[in-house]
N, C-alpha and C. Protein backbone atom coordinates (compact mmCIF):
# COMPACT_ATOMS: atom_id res chain seq x y z
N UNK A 1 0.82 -1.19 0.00
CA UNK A 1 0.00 0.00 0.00
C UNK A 1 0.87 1.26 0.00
N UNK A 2 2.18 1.54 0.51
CA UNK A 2 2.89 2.14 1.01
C UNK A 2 3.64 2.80 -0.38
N UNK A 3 3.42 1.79 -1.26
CA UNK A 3 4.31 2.05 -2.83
C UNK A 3 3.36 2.45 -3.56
N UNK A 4 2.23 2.96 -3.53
CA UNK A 4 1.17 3.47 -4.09
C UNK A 4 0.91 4.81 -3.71
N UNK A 5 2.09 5.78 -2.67
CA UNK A 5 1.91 6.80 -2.31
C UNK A 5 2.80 7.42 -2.87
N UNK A 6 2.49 8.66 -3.14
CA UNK A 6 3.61 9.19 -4.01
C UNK A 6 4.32 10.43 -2.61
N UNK A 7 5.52 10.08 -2.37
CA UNK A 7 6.15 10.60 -1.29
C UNK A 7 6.29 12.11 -1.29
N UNK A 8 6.15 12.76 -2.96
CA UNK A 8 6.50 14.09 -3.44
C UNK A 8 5.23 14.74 -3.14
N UNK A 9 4.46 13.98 -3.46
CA UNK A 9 2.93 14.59 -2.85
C UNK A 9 2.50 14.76 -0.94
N UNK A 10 3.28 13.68 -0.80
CA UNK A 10 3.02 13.81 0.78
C UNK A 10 4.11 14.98 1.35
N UNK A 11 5.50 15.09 1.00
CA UNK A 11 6.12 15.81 1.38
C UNK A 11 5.57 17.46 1.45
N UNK A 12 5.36 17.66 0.02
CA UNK A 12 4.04 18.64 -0.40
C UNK A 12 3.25 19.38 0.45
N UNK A 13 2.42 18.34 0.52
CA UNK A 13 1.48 18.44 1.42
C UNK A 13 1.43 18.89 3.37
N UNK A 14 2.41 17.99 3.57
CA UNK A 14 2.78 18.22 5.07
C UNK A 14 3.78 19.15 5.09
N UNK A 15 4.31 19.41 4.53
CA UNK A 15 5.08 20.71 4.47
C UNK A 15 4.50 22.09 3.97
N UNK A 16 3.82 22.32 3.07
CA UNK A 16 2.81 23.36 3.09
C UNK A 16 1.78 23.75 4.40
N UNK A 17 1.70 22.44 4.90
CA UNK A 17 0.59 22.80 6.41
C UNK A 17 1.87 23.48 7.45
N UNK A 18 2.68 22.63 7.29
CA UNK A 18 3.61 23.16 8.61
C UNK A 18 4.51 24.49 8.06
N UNK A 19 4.39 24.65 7.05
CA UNK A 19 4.97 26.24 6.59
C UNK A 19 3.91 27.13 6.93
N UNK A 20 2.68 26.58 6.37
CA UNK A 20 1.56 28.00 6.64
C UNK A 20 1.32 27.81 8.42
N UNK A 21 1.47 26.99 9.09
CA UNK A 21 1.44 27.53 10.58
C UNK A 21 2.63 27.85 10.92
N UNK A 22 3.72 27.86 10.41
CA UNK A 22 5.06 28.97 10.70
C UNK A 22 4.50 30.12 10.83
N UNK A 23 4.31 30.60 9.77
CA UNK A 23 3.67 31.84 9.43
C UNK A 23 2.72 32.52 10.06
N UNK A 24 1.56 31.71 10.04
CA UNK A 24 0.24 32.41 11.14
C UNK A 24 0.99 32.16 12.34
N UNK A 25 2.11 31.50 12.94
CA UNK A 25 2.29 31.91 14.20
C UNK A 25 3.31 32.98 14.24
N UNK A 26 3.92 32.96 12.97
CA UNK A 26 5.40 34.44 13.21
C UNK A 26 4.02 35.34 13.30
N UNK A 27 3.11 35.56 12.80
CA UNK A 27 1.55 36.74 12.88
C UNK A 27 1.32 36.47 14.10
N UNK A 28 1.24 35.78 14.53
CA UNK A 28 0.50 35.70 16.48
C UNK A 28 1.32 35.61 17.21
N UNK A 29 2.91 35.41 16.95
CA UNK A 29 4.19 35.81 18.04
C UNK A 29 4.01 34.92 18.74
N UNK A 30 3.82 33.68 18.05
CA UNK A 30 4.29 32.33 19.31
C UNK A 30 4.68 31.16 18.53
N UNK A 31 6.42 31.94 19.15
CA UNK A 31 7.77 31.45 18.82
C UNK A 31 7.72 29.50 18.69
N UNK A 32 7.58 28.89 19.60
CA UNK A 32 7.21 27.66 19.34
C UNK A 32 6.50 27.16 18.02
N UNK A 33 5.65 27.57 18.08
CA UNK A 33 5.02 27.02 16.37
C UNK A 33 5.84 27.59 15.00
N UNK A 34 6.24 29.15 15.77
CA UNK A 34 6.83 29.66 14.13
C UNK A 34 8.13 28.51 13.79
N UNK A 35 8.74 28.10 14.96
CA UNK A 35 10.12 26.96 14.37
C UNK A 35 9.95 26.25 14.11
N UNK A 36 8.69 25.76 14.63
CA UNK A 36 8.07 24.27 13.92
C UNK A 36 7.73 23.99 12.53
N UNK A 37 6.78 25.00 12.23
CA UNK A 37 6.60 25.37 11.00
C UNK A 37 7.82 25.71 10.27
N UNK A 38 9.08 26.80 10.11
CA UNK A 38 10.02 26.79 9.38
C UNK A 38 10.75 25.76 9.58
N UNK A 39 11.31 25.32 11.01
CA UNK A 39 12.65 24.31 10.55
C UNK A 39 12.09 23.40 10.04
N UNK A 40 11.17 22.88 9.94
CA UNK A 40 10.84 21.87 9.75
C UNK A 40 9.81 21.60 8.74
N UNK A 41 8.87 22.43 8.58
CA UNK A 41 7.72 23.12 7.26
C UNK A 41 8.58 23.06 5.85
N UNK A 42 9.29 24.14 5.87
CA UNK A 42 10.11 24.50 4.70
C UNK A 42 10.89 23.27 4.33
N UNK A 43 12.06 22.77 4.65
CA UNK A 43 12.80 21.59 4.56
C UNK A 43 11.85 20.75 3.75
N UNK A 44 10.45 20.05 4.54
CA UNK A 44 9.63 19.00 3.85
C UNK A 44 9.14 19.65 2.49
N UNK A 45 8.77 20.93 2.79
CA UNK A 45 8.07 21.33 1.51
C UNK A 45 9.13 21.48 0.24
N UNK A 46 10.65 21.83 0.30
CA UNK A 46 11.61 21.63 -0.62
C UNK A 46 11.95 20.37 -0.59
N UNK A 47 11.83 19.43 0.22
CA UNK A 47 11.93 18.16 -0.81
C UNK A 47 10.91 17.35 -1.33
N UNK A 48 9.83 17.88 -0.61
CA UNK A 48 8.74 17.44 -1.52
C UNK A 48 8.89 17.63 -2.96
N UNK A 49 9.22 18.91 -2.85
CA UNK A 49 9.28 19.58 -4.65
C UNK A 49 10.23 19.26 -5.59
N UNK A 50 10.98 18.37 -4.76
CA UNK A 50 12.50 17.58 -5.46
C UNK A 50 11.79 16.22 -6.17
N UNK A 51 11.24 15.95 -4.97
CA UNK A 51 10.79 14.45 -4.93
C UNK A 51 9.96 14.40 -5.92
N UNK A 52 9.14 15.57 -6.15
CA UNK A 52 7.88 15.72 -7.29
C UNK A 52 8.38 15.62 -8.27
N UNK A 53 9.66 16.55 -8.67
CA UNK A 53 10.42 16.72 -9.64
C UNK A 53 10.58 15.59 -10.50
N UNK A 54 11.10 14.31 -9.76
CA UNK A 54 12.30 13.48 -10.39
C UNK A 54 11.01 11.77 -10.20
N UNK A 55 10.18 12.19 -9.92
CA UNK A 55 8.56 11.37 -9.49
C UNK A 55 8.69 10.15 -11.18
N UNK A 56 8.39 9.18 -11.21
CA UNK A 56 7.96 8.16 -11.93
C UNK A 56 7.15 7.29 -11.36
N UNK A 57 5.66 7.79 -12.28
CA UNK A 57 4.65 7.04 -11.75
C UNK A 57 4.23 6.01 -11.83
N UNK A 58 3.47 5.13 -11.00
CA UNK A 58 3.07 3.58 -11.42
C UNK A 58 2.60 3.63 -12.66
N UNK A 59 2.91 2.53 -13.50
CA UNK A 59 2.20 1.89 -14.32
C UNK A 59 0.95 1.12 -14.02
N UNK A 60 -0.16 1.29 -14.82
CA UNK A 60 -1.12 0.56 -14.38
C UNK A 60 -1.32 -0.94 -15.27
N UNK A 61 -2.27 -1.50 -14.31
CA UNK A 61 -2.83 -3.07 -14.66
C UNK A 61 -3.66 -2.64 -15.89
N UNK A 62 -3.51 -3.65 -17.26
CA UNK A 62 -4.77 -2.54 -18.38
C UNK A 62 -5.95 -3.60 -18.51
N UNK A 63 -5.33 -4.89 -17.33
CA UNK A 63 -6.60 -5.75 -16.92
C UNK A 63 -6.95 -5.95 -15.72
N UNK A 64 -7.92 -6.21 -14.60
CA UNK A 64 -8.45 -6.57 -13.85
C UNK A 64 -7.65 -7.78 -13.68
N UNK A 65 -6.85 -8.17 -12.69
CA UNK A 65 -6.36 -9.60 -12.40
C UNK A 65 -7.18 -10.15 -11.33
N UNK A 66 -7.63 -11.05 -11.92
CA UNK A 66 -8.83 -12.34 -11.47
C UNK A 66 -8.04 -12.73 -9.93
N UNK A 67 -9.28 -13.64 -8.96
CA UNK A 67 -8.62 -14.51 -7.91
C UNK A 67 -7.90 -15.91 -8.23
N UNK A 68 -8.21 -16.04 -9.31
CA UNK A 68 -7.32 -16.84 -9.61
C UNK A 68 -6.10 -16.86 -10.48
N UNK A 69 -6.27 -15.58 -11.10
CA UNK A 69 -4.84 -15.30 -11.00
C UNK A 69 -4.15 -15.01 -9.92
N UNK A 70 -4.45 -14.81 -9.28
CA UNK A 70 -3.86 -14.22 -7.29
C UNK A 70 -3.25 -15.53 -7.42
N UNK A 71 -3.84 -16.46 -7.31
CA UNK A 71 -3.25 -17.95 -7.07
C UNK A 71 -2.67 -18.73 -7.75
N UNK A 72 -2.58 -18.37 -8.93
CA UNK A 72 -1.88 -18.98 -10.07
C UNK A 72 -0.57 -18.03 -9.82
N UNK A 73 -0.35 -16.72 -9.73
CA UNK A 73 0.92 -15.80 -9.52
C UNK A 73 1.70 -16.48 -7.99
N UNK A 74 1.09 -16.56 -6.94
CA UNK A 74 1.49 -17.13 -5.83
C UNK A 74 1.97 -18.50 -5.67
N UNK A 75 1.56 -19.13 -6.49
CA UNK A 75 1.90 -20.86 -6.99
C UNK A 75 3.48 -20.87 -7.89
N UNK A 76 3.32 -19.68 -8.79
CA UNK A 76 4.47 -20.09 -9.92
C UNK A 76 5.29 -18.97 -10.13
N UNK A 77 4.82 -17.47 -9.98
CA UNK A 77 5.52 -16.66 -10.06
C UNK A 77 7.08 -16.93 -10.02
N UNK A 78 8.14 -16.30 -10.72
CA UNK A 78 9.30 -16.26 -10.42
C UNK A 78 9.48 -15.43 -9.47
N UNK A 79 10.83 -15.35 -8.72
CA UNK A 79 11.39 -14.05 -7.92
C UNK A 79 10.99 -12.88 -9.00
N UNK A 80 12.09 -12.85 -10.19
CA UNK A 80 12.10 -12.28 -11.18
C UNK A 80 10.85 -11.45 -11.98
N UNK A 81 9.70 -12.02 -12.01
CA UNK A 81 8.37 -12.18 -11.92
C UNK A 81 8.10 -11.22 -10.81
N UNK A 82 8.14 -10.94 -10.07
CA UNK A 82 7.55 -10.59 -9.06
C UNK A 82 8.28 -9.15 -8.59
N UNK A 83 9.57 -9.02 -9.28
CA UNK A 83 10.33 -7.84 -8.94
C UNK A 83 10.24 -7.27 -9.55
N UNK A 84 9.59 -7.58 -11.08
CA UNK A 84 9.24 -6.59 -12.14
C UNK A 84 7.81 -5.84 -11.36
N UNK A 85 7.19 -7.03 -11.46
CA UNK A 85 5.47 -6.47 -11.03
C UNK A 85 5.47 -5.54 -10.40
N UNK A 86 6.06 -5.36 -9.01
CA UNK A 86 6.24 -4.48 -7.78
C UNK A 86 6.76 -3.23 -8.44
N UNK A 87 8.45 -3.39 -8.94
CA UNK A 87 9.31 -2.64 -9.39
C UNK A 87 7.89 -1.54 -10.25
N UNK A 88 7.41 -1.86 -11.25
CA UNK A 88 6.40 -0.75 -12.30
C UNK A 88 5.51 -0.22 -11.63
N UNK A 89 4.81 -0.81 -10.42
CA UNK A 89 3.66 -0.73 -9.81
C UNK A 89 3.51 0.44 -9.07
N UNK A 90 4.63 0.51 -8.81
CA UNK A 90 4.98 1.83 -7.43
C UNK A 90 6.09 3.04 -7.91
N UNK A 91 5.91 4.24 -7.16
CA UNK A 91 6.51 5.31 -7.54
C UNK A 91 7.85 5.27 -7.51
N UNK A 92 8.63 5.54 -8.33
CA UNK A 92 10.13 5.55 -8.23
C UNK A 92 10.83 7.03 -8.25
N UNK A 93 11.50 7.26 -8.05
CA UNK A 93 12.97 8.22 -7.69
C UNK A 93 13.66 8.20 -8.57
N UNK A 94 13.95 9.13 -9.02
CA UNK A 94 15.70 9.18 -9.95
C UNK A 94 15.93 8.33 -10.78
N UNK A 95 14.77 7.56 -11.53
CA UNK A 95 14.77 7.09 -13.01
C UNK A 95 14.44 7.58 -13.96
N UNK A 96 14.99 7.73 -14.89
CA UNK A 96 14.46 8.04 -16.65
C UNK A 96 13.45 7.41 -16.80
N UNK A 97 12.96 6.15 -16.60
CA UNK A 97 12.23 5.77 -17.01
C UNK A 97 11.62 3.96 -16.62
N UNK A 98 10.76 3.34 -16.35
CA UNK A 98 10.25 2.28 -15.79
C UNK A 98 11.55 1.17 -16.87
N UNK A 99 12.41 0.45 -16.36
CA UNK A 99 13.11 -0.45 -16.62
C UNK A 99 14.27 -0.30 -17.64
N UNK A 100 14.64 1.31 -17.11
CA UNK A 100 15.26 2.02 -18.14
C UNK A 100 16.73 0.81 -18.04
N UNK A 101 17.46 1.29 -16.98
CA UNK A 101 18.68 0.23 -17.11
C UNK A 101 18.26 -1.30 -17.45
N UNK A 102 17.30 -2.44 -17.51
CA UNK A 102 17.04 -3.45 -18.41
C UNK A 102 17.10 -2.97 -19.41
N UNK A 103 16.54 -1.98 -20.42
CA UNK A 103 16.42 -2.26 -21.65
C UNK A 103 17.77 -1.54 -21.82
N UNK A 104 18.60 -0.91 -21.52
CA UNK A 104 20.21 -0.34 -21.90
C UNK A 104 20.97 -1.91 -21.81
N UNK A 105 20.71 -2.42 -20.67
CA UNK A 105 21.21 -3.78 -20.97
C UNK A 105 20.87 -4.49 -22.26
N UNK A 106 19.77 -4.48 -22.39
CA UNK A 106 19.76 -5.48 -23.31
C UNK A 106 19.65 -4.70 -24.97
N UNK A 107 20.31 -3.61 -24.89
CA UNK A 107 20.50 -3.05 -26.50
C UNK A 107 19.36 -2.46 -26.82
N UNK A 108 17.76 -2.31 -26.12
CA UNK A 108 16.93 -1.43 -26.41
C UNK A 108 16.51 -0.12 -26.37
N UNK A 109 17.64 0.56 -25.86
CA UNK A 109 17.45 1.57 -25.35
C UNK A 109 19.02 2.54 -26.01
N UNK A 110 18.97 2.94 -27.07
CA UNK A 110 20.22 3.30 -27.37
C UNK A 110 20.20 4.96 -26.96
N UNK A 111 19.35 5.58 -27.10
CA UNK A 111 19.01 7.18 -26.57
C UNK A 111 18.14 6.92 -25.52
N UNK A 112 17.74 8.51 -24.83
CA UNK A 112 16.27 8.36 -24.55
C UNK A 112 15.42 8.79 -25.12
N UNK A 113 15.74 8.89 -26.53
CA UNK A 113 14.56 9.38 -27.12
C UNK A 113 14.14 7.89 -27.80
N UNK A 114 14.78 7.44 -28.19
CA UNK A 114 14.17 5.76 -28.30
C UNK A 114 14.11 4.93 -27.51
N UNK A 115 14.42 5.16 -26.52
CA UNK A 115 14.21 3.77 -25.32
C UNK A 115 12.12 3.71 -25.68
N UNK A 116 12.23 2.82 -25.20
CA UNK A 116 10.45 2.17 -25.44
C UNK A 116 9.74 2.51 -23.92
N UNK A 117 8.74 2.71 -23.86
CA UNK A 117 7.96 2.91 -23.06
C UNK A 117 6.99 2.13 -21.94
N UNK A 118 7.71 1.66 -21.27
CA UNK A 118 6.13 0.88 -20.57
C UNK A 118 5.06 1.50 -19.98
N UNK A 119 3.96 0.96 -20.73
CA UNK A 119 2.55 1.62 -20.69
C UNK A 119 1.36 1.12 -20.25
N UNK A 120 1.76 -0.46 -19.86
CA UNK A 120 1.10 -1.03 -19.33
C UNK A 120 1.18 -2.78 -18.64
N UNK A 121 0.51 -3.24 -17.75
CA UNK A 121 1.11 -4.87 -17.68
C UNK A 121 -0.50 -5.52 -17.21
N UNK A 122 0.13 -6.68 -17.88
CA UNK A 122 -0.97 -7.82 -17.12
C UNK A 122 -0.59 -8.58 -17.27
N UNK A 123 -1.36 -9.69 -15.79
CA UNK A 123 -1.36 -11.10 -15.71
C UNK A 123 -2.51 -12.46 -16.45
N UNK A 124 -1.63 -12.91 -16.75
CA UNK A 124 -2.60 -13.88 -17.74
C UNK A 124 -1.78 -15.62 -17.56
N UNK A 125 -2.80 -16.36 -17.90
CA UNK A 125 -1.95 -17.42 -17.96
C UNK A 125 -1.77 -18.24 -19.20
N UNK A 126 -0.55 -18.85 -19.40
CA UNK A 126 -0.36 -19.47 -20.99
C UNK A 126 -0.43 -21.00 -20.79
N UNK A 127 -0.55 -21.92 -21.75
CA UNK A 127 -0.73 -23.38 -21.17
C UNK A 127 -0.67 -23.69 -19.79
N UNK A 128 -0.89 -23.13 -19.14
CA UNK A 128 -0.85 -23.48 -17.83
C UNK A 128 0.03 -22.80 -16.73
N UNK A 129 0.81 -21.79 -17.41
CA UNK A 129 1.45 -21.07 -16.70
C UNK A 129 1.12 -19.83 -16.72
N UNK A 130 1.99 -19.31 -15.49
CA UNK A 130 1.48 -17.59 -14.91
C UNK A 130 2.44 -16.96 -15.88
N UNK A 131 2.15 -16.08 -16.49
CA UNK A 131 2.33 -15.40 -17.64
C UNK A 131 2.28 -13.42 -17.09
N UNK A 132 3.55 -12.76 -17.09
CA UNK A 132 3.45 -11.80 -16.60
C UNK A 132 3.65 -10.69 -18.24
N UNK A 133 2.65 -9.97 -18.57
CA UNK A 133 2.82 -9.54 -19.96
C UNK A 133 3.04 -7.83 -19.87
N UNK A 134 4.09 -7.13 -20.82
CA UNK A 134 4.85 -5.99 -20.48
C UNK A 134 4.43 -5.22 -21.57
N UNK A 135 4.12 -4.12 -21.47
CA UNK A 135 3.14 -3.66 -22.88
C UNK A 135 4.01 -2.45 -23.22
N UNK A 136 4.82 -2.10 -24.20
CA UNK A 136 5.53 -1.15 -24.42
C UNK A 136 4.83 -0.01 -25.37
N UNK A 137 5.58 0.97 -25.53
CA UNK A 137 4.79 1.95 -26.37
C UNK A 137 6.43 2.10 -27.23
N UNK A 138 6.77 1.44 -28.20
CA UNK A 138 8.09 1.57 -29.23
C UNK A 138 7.71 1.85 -30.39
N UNK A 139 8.14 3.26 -30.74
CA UNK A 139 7.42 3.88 -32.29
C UNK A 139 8.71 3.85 -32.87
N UNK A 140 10.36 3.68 -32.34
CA UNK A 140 11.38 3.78 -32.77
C UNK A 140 12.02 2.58 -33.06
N UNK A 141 11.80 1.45 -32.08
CA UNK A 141 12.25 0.50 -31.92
C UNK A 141 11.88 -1.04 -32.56
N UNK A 142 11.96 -1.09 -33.89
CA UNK A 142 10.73 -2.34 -34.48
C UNK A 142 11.12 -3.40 -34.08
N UNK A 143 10.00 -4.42 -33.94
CA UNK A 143 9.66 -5.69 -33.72
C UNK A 143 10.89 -6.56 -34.04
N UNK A 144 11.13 -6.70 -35.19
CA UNK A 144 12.93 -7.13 -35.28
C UNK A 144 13.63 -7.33 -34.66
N UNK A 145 14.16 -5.52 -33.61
CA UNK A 145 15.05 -5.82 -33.49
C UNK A 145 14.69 -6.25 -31.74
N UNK A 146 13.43 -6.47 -31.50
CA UNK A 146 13.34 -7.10 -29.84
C UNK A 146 13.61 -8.59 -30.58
N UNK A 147 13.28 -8.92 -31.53
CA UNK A 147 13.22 -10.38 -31.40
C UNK A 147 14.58 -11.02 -31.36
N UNK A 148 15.60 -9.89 -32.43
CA UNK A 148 16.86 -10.02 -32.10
C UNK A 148 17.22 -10.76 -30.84
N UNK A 149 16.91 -9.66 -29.88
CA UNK A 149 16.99 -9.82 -28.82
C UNK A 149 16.90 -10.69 -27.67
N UNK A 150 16.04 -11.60 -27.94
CA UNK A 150 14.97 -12.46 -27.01
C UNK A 150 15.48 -13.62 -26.71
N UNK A 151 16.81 -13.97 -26.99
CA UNK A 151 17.85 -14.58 -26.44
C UNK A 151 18.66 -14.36 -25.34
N UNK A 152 18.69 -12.93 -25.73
CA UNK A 152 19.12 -12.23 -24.87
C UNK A 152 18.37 -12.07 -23.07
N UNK A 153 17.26 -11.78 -23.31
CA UNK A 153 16.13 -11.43 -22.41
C UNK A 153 15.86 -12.57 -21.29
N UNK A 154 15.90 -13.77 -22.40
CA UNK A 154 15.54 -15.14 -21.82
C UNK A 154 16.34 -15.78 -20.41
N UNK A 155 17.55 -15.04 -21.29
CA UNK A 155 18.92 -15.89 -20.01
C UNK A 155 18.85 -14.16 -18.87
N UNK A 156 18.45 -12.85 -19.38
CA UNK A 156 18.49 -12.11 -18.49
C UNK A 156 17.44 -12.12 -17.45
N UNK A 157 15.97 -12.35 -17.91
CA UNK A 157 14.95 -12.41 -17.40
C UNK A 157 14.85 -13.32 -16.37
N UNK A 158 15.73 -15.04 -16.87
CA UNK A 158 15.58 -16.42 -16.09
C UNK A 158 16.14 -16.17 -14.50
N UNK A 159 16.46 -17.74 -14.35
CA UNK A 159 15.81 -18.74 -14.91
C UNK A 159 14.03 -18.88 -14.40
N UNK A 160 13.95 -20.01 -15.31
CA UNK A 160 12.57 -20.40 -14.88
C UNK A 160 11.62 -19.51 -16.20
N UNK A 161 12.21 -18.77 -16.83
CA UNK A 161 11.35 -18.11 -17.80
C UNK A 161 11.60 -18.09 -18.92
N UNK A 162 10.59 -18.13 -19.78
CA UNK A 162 10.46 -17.81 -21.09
C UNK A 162 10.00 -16.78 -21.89
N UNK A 163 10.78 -16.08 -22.98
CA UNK A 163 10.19 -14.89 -23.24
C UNK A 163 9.19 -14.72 -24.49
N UNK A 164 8.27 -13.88 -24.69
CA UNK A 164 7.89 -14.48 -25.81
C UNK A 164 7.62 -12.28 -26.41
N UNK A 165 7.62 -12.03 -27.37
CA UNK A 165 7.28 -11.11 -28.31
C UNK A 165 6.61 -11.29 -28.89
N UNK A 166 5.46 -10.17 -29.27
CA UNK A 166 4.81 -10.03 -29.90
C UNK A 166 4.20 -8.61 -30.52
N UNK A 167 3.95 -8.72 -31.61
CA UNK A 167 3.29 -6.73 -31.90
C UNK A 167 1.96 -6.82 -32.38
N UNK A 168 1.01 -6.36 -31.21
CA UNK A 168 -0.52 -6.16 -31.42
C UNK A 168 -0.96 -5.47 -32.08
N UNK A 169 -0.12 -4.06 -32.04
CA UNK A 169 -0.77 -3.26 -33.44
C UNK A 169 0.69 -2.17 -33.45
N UNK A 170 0.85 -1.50 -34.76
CA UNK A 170 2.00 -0.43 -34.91
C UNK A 170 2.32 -0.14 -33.42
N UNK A 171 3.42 0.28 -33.42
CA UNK A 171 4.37 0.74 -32.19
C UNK A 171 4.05 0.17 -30.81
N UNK A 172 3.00 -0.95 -31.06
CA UNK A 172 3.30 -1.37 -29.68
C UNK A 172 3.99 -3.02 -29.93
N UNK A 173 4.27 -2.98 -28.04
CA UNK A 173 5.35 -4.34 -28.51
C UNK A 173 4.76 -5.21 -27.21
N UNK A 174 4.20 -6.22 -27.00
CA UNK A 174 3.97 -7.17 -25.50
C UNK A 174 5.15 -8.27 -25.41
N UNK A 175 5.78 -7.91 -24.45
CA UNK A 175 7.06 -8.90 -23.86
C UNK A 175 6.43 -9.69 -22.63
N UNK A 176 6.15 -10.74 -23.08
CA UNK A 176 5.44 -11.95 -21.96
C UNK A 176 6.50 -12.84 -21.53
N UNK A 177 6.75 -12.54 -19.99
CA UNK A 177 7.28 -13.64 -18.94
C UNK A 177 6.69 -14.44 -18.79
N UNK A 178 7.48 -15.92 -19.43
CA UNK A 178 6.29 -16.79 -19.33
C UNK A 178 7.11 -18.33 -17.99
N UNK A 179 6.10 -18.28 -17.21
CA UNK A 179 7.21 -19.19 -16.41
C UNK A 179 7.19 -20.68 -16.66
N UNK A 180 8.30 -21.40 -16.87
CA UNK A 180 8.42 -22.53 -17.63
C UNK A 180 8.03 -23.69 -16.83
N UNK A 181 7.70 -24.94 -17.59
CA UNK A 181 7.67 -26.13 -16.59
C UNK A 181 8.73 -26.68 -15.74
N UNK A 182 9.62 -26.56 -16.09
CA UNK A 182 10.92 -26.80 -15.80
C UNK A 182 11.13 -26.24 -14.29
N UNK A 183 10.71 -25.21 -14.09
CA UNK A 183 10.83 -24.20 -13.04
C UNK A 183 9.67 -24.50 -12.16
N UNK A 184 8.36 -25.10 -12.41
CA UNK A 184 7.54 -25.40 -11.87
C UNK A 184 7.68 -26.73 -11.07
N UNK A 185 8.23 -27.55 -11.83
CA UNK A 185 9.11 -28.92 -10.59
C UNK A 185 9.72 -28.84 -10.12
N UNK A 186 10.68 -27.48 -10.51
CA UNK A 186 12.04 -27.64 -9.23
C UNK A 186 10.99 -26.69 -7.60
N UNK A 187 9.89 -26.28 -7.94
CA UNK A 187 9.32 -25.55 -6.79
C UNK A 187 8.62 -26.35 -5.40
């Protein structure tokens, strides 16, 4: 719940209250509140505005994940699997961009004006497995050259996973973690 708050907003927030009672108390001359409010008002409210600054917001689910997906993710999920999910889900700090260093790793990201976009995720399941699917927004980056890639992804993403590509319509790209059988017996 805690990664669903955006800290730049709270800083914001509680620091604007405790600045404006600095103030109405430097107006009513009682010294106690006015320090409260500045040392401590001001400070939150400038890093709130840092924090706002440099803010990367969750990505959202662009499906409803079922209860049984709850239980199918809890059964098979990878670590890996599961550090992505979290990792997009919640507000981040001082990134360019949701999985910016993965895709520099893996050759997708040669600027930032072409790195690809994640725009969305869902859980689904494929023959029988929990299937974590990564929805990019790549108007620069064609289908090609991820597939190039997907050798690559496979041994970065693993173990226990399989990657699969696909392009649903122009510039978008779905990169599905798919977790293997293999990985399901050793559990």
């Amino acid at each position: 719940m805690l990664r669903q708050i955006s800290l730049g907003t709270l800083g914001l927030t509680i620091g604007s209250i405790l600045t404006i009672i600095g103030f109405v108390a430097y107006a009513a001359n009682n010294a106690t509140l006015n320090l409260v409010g500045f040392f401590y008002g001001i400070p939150l409210l400038l890093g709130g505005l840092a924090l706002k600054a440099n803010e990367l917001k969750p990505i959202p689910f662009s499906q409803i994940t079922t209860p049984s997906m709850l239980m199918l993710r809890e059964q098979q999920a990878t670590v890996t699997q599961n550090k992505i999910r979290k990792d997009i889900t919640r507000y981040c700090y001082g990134q360019d961009a949701h999985l910016d260093s993965a895709l520099s790793f893996l050759g997708l990201s040669p600027t930032d004006e072409e790195r690809p976009v994640v725009t969305g995720l869902r859980e689904t399941e494929v023959n029988g497995s929990y299937t974590l699917i990564l929805e990019f927004d790549s108007p620069l980056i064609p289908i090609d050259v991820w597939q190039k890639k997907q050798e690559k992804m496979t041994s970065f993403f693993g173990p226990g996973v399989e990657v699969e590509i696909t392009q649903p319509s122009e510039n978008k790209i779905e990169l599905a973690l798919i977790t293997t059988q293999k990985e399901l017996i050793n559990k």
